[in-house]
PDB file of N, CA and C in Angstrom:
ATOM      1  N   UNK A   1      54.311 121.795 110.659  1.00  0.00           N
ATOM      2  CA  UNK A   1      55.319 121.503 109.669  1.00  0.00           C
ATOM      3  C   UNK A   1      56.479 120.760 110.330  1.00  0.00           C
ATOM      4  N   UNK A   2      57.324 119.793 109.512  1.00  0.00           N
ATOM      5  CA  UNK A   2      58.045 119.113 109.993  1.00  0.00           C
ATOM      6  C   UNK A   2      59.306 119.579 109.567  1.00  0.00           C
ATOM      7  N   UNK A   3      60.199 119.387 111.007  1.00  0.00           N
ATOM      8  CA  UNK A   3      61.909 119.847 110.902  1.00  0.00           C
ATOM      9  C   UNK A   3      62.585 119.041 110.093  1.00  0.00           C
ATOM     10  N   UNK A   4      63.278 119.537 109.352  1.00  0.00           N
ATOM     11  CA  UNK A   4      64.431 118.623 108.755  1.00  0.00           C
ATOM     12  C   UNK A   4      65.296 118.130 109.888  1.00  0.00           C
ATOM     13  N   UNK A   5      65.645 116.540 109.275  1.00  0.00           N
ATOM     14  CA  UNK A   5      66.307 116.521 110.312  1.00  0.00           C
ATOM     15  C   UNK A   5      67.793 117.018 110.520  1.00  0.00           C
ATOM     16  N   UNK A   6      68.506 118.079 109.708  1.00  0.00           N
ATOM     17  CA  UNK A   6      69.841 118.161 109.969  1.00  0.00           C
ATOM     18  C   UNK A   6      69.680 119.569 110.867  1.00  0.00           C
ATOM     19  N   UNK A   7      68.208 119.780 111.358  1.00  0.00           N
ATOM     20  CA  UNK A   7      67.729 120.960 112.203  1.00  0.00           C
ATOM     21  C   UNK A   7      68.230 120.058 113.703  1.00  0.00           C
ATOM     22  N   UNK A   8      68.015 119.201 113.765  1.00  0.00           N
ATOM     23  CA  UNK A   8      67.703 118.219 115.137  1.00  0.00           C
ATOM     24  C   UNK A   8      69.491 117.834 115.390  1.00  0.00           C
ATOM     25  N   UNK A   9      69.936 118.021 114.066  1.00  0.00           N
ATOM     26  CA  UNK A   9      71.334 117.850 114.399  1.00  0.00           C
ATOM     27  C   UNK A   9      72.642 118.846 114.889  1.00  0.00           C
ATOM     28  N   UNK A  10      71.829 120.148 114.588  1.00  0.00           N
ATOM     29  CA  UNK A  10      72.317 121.438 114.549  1.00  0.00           C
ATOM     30  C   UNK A  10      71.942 121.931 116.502  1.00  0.00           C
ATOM     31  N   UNK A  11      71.095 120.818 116.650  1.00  0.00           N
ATOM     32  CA  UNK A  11      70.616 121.654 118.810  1.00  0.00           C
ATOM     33  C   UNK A  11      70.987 120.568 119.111  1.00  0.00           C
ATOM     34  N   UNK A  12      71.452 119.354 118.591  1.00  0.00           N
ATOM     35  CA  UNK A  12      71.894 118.255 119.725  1.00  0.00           C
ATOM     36  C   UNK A  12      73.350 118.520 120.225  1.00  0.00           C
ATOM     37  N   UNK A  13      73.658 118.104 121.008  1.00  0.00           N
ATOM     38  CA  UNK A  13      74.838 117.747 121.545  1.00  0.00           C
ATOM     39  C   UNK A  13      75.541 116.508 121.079  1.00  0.00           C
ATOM     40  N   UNK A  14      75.256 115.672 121.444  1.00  0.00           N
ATOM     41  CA  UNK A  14      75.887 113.996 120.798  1.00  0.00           C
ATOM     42  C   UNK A  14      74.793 113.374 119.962  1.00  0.00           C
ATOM     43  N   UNK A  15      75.373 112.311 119.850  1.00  0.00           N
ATOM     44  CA  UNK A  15      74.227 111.437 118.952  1.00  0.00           C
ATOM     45  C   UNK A  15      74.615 110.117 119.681  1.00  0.00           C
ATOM     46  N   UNK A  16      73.342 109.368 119.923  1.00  0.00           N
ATOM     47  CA  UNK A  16      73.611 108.077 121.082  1.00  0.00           C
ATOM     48  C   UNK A  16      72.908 107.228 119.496  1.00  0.00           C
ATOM     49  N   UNK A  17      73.491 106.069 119.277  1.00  0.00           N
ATOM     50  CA  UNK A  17      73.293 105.330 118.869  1.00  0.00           C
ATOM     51  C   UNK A  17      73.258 103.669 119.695  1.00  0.00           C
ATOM     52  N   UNK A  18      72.208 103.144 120.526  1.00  0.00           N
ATOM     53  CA  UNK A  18      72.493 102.082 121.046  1.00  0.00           C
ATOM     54  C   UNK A  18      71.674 100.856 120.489  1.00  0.00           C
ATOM     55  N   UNK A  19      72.543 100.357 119.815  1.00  0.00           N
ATOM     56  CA  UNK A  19      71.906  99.533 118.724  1.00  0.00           C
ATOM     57  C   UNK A  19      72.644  98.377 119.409  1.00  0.00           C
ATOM     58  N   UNK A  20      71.259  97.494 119.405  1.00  0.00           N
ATOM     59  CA  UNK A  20      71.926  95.603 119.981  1.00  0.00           C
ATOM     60  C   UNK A  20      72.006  94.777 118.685  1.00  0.00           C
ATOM     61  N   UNK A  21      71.300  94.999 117.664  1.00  0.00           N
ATOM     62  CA  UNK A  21      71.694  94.099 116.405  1.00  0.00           C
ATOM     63  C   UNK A  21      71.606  95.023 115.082  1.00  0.00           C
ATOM     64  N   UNK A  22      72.069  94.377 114.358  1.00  0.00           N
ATOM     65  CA  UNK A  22      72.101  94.759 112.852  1.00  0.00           C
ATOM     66  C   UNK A  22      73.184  94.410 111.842  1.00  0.00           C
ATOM     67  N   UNK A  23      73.116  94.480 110.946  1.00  0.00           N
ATOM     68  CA  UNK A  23      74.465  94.474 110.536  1.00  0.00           C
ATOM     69  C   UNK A  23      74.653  95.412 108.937  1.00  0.00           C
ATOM     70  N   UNK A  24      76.003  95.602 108.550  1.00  0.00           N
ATOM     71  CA  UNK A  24      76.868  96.262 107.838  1.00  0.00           C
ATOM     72  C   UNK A  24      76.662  98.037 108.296  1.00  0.00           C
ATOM     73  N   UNK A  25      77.409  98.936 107.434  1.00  0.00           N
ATOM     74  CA  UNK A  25      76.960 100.478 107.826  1.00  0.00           C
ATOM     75  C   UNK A  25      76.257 101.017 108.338  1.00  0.00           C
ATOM     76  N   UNK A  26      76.108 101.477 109.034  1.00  0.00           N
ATOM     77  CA  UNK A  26      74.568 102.056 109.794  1.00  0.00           C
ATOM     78  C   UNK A  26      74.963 104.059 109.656  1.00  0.00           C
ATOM     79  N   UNK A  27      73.759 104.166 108.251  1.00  0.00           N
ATOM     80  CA  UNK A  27      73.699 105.951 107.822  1.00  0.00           C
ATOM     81  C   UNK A  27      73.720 106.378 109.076  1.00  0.00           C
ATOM     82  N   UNK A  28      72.768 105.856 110.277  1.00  0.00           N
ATOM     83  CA  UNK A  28      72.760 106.749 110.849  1.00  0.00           C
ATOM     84  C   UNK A  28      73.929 107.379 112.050  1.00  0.00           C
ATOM     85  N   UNK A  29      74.855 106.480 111.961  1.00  0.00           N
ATOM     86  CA  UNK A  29      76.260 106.970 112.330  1.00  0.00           C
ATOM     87  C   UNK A  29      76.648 107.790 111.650  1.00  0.00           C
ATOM     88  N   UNK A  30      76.747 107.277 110.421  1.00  0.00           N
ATOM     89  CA  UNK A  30      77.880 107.840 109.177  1.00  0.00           C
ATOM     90  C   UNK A  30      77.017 109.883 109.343  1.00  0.00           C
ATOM     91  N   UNK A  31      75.773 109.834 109.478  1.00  0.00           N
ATOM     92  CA  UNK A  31      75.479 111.108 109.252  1.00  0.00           C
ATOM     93  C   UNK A  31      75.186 111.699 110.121  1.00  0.00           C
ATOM     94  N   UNK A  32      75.542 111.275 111.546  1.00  0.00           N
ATOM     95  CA  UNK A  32      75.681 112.093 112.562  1.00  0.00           C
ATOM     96  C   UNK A  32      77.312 112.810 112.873  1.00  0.00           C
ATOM     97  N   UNK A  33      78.100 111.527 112.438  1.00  0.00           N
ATOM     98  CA  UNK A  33      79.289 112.318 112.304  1.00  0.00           C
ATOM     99  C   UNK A  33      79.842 113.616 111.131  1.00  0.00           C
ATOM    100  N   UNK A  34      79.181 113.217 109.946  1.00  0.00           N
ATOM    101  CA  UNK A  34      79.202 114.260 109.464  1.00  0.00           C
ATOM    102  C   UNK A  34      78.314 115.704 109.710  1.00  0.00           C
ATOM    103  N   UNK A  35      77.153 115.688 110.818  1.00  0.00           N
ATOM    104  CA  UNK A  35      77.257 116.724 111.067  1.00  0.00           C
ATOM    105  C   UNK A  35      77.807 117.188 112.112  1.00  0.00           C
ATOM    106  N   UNK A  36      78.884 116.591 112.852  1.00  0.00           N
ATOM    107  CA  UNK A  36      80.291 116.468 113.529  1.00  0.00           C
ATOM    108  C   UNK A  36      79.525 116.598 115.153  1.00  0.00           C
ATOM    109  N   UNK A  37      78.769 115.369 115.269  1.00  0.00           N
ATOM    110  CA  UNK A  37      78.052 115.485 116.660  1.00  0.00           C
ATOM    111  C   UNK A  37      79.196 113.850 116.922  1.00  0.00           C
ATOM    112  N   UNK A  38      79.585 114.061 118.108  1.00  0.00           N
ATOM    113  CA  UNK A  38      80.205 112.967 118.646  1.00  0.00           C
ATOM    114  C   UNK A  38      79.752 112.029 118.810  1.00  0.00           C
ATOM    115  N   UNK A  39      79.722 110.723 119.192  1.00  0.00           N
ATOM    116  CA  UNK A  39      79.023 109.603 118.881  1.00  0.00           C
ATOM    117  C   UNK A  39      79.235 108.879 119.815  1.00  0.00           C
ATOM    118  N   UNK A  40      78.114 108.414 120.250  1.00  0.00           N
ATOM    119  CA  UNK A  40      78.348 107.301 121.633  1.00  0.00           C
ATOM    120  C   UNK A  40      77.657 105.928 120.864  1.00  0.00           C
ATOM    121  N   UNK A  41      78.205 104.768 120.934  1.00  0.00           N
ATOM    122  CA  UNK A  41      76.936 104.249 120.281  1.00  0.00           C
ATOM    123  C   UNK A  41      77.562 102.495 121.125  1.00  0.00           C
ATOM    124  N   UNK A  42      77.402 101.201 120.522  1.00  0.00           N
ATOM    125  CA  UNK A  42      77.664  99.569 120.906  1.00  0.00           C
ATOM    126  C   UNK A  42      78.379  99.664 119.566  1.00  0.00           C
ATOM    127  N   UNK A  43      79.104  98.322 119.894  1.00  0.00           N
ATOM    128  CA  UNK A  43      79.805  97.616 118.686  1.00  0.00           C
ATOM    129  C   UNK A  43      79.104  96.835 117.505  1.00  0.00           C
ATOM    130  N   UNK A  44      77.507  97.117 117.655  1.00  0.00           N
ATOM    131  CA  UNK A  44      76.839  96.679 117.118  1.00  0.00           C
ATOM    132  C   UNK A  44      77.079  98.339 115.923  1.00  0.00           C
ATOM    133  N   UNK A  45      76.733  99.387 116.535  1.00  0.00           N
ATOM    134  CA  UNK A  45      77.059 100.549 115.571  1.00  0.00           C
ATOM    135  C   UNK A  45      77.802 100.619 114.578  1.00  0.00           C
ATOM    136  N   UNK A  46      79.079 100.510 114.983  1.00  0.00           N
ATOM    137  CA  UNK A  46      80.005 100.321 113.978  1.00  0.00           C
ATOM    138  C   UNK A  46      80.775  99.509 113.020  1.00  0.00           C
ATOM    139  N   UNK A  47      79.950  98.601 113.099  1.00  0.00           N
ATOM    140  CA  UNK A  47      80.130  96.716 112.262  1.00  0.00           C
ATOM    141  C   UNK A  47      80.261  97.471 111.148  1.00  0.00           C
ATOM    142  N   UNK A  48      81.349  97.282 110.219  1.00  0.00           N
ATOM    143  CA  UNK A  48      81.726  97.643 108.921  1.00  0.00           C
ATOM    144  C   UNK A  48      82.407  98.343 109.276  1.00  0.00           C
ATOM    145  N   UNK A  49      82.897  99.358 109.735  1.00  0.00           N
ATOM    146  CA  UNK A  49      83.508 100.586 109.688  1.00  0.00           C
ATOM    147  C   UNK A  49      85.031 100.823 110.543  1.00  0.00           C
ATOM    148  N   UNK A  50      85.927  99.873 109.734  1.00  0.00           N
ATOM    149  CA  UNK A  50      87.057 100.240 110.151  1.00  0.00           C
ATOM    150  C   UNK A  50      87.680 101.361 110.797  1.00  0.00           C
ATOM    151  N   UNK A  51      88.252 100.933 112.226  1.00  0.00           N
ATOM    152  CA  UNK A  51      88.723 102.137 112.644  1.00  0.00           C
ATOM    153  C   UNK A  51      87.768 103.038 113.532  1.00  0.00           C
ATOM    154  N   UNK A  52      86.820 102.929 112.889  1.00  0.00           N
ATOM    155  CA  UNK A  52      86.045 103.665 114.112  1.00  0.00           C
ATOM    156  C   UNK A  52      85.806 103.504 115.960  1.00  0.00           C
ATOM    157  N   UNK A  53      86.261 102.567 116.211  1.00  0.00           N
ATOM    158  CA  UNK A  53      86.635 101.922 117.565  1.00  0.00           C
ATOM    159  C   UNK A  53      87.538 103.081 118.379  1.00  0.00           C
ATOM    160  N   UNK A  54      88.054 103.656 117.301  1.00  0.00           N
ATOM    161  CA  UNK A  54      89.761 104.650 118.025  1.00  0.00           C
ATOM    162  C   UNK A  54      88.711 106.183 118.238  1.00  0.00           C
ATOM    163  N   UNK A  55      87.443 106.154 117.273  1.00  0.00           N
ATOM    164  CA  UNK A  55      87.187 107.317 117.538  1.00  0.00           C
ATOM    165  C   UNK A  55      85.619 107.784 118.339  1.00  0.00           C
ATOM    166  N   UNK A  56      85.494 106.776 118.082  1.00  0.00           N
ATOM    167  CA  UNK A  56      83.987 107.135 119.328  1.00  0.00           C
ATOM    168  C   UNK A  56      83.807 106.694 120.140  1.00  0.00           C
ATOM    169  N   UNK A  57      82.797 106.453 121.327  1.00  0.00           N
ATOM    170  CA  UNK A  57      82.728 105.950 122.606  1.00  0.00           C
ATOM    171  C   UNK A  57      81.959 105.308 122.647  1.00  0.00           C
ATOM    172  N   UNK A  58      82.327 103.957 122.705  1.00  0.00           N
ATOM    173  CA  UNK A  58      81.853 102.926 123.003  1.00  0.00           C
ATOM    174  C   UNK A  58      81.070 102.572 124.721  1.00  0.00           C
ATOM    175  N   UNK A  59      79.721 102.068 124.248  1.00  0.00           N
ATOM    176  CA  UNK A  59      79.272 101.125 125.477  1.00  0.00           C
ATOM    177  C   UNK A  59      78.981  99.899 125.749  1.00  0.00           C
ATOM    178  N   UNK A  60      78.821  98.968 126.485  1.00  0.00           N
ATOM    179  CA  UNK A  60      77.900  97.957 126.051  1.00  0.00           C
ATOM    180  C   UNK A  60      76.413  97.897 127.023  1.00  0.00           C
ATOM    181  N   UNK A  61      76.894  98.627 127.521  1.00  0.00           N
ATOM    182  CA  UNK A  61      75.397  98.184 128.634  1.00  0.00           C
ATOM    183  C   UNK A  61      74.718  99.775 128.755  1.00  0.00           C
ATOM    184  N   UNK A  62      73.872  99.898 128.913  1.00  0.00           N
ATOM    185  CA  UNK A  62      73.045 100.998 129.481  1.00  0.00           C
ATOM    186  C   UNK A  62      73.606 102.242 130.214  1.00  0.00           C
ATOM    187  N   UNK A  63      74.359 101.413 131.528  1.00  0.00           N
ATOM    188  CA  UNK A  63      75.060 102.232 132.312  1.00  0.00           C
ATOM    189  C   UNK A  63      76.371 102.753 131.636  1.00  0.00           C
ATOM    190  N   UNK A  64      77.178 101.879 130.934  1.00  0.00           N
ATOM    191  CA  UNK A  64      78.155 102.355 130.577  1.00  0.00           C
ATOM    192  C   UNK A  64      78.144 103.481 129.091  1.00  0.00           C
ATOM    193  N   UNK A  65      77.091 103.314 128.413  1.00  0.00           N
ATOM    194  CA  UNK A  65      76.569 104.254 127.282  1.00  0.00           C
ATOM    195  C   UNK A  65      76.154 105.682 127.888  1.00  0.00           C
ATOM    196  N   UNK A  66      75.552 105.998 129.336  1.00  0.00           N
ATOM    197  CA  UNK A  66      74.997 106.748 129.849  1.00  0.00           C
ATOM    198  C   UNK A  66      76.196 107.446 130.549  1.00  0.00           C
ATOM    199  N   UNK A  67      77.626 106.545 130.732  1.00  0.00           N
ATOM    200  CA  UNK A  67      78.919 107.492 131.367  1.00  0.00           C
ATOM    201  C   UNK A  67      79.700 108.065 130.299  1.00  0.00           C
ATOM    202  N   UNK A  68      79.390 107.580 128.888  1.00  0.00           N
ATOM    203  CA  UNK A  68      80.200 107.895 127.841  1.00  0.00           C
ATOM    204  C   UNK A  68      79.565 109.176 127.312  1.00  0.00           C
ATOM    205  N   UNK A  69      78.298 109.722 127.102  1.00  0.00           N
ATOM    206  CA  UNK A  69      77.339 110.523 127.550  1.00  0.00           C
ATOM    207  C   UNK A  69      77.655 111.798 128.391  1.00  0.00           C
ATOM    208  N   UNK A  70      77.619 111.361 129.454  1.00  0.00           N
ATOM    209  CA  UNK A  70      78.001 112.304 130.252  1.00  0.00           C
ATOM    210  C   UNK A  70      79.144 112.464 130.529  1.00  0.00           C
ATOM    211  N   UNK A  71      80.183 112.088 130.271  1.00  0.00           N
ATOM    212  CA  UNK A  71      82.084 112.301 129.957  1.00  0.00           C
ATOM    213  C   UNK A  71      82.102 113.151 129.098  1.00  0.00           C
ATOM    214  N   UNK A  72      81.432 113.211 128.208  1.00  0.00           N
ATOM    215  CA  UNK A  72      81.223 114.303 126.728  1.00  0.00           C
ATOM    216  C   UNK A  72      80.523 115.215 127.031  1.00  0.00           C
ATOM    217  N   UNK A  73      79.631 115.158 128.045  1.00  0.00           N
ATOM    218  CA  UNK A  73      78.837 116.592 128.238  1.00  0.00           C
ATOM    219  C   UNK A  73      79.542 117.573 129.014  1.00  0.00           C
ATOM    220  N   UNK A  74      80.624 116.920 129.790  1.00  0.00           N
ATOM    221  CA  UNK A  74      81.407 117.189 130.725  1.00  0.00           C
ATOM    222  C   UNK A  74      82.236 117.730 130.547  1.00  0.00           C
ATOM    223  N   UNK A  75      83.450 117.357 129.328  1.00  0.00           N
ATOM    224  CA  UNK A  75      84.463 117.400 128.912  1.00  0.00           C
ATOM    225  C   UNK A  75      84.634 118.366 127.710  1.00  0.00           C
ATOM    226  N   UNK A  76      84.655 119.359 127.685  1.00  0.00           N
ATOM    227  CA  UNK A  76      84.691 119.742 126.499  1.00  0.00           C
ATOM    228  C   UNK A  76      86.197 119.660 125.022  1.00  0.00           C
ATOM    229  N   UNK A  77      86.950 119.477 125.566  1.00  0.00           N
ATOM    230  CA  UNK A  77      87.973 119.026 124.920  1.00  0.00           C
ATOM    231  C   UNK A  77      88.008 117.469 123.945  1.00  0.00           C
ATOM    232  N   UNK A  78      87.706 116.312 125.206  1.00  0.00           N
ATOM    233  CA  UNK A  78      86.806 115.035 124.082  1.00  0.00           C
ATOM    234  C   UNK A  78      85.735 115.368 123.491  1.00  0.00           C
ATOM    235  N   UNK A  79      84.733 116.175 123.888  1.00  0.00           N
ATOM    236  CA  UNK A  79      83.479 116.743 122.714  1.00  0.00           C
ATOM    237  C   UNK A  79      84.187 117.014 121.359  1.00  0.00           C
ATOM    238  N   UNK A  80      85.216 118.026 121.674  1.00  0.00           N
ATOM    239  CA  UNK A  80      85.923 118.644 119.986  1.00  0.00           C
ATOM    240  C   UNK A  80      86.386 117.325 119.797  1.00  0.00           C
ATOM    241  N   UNK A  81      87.619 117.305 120.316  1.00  0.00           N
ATOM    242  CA  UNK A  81      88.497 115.838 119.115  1.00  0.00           C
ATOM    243  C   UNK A  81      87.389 115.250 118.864  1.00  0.00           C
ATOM    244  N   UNK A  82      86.878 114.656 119.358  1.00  0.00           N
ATOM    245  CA  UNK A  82      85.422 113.532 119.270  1.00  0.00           C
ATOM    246  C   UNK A  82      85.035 113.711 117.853  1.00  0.00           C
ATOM    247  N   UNK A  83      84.572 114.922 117.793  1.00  0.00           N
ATOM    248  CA  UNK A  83      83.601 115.662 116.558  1.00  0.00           C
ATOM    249  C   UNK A  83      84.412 115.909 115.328  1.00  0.00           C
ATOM    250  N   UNK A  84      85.713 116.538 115.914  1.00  0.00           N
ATOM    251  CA  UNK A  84      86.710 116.884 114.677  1.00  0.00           C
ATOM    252  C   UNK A  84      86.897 115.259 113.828  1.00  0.00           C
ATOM    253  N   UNK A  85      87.322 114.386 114.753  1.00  0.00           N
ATOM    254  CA  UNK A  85      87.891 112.867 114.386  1.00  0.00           C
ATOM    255  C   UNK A  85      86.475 111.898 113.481  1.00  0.00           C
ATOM    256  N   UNK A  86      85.222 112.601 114.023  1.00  0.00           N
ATOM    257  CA  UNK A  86      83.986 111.945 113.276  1.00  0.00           C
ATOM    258  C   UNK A  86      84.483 112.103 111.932  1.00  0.00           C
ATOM    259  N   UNK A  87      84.051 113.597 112.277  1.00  0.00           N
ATOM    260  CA  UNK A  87      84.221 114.693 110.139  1.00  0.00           C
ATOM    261  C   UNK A  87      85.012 113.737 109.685  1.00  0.00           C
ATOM    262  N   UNK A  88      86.680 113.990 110.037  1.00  0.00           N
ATOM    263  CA  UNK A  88      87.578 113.765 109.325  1.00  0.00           C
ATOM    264  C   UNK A  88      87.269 112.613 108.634  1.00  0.00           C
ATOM    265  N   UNK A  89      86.846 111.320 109.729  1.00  0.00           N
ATOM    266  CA  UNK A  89      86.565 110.057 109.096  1.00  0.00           C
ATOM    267  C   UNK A  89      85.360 109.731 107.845  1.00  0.00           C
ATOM    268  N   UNK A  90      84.485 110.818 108.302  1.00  0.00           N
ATOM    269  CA  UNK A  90      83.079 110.706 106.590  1.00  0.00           C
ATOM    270  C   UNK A  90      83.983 111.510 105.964  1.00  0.00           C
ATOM    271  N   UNK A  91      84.840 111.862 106.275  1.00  0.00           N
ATOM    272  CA  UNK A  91      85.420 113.400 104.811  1.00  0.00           C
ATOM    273  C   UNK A  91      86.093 112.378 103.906  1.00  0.00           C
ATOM    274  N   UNK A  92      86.920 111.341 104.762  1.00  0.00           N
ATOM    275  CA  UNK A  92      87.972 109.854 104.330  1.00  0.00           C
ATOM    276  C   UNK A  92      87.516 109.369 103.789  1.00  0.00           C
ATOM    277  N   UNK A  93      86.028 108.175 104.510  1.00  0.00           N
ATOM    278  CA  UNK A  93      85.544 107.266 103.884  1.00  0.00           C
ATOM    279  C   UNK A  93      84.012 106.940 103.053  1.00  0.00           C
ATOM    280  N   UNK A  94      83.706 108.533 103.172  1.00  0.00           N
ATOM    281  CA  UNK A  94      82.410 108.815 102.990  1.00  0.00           C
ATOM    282  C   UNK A  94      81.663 109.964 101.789  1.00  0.00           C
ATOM    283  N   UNK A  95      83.017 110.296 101.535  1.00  0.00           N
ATOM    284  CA  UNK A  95      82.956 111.876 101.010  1.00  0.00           C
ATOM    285  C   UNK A  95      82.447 111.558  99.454  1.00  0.00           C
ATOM    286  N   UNK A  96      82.066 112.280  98.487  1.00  0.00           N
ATOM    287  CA  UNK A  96      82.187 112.008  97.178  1.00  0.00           C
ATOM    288  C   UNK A  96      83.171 111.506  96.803  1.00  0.00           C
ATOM    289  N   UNK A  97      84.277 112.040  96.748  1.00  0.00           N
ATOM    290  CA  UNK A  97      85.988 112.046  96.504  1.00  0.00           C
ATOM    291  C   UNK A  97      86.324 110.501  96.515  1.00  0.00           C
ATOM    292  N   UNK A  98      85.747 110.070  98.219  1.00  0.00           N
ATOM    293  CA  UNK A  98      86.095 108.718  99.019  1.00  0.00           C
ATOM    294  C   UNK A  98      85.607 107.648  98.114  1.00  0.00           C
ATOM    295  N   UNK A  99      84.371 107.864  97.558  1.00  0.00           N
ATOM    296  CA  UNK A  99      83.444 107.392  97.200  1.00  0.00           C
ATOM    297  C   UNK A  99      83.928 107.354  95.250  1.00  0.00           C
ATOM    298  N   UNK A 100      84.197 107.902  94.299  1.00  0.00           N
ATOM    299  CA  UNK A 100      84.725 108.240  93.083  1.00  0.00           C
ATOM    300  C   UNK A 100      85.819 107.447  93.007  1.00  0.00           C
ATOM    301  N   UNK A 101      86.578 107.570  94.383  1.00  0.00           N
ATOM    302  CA  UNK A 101      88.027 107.114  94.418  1.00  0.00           C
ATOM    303  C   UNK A 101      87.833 105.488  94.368  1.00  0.00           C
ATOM    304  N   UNK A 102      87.219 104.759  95.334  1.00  0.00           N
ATOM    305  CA  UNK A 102      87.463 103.289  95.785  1.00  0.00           C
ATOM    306  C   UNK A 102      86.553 102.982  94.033  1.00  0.00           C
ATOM    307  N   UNK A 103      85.533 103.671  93.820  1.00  0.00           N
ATOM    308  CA  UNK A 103      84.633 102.873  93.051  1.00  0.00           C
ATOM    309  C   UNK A 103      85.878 102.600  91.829  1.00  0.00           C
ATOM    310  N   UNK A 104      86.887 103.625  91.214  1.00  0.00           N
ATOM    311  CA  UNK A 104      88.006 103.650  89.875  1.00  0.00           C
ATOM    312  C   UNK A 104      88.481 102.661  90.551  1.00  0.00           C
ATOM    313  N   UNK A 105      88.928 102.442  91.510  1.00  0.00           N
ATOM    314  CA  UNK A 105      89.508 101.747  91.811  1.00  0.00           C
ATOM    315  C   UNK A 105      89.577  99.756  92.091  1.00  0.00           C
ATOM    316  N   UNK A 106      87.855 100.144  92.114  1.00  0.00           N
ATOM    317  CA  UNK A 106      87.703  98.800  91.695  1.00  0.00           C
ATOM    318  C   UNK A 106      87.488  98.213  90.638  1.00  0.00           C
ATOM    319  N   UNK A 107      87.061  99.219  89.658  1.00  0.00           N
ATOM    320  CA  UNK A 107      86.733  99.396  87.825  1.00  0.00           C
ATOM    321  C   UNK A 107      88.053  99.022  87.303  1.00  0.00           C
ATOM    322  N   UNK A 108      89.202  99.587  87.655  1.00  0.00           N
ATOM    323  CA  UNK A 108      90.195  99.376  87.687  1.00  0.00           C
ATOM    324  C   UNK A 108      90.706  98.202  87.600  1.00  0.00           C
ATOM    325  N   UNK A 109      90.244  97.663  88.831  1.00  0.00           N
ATOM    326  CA  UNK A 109      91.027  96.137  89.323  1.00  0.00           C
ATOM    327  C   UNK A 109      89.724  95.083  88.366  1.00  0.00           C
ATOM    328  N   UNK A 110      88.543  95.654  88.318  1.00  0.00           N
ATOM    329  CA  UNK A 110      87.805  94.498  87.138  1.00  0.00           C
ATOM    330  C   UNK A 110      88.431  94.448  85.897  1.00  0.00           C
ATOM    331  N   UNK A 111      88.664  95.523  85.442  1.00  0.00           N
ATOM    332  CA  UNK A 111      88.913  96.051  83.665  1.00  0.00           C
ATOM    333  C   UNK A 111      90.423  95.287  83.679  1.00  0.00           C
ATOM    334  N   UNK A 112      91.149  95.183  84.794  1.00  0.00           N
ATOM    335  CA  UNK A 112      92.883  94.465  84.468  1.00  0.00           C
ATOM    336  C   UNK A 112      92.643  93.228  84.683  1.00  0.00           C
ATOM    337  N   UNK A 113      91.553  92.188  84.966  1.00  0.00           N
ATOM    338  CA  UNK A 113      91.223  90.596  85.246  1.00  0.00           C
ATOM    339  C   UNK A 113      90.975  90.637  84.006  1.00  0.00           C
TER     340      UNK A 113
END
């Protein structure tokens, strides 16, 4: 039988995302932080996502993804903020609420043109 995966998210430690291309949101950031695993990932990760630069750890190369990694395994103090600062940001820009809110808000700005 197969694990869900928010089982795989519940025994990890971080979540490495090292992505060399893609583009706009990538879920699989957005839902590692919400299950408040810290995030190492490239700037390829976070294309769309304002702000997120201030809160996760960036690499670009192999070696430097693999010190950001182990700074967090290390550190337990950047592990929390790390994790706390993920949440907060899907709770912001991700949440139902987040999500209800921008959409009136653009219904809004169509319905007054």
């Amino acid at each position: 039988m197969r694990k869900p995966l928010r089982d795989f998210y519940q025994i990890s430690g971080i979540a490495v995302v090292p992505l060399r291309f893609g583009a706009g949101v990538k879920s699989k950031v957005v839902e590692a932080m919400h299950h408040g695993l810290p995030l190492v990932t490239t700037s390829v990760g976070i294309q769309g996502m304002v702000g997120l630069e201030e809160i996760v750890h960036l690499g670009a190369t192999a070696a430097e993804i693999a010190d950001r990694v182990l700074f967090l395994l290390k550190n337990t103090e950047a592990w929390e903020k790390s994790s706390s600062l993920g949440s907060d940001y899907v709770g912001k820009h991700f949440s139902a609420s987040a999500i209800k809110n921008t959409l009136a808000y653009d219904f809004l700005e169509i319905a007054v043109e």
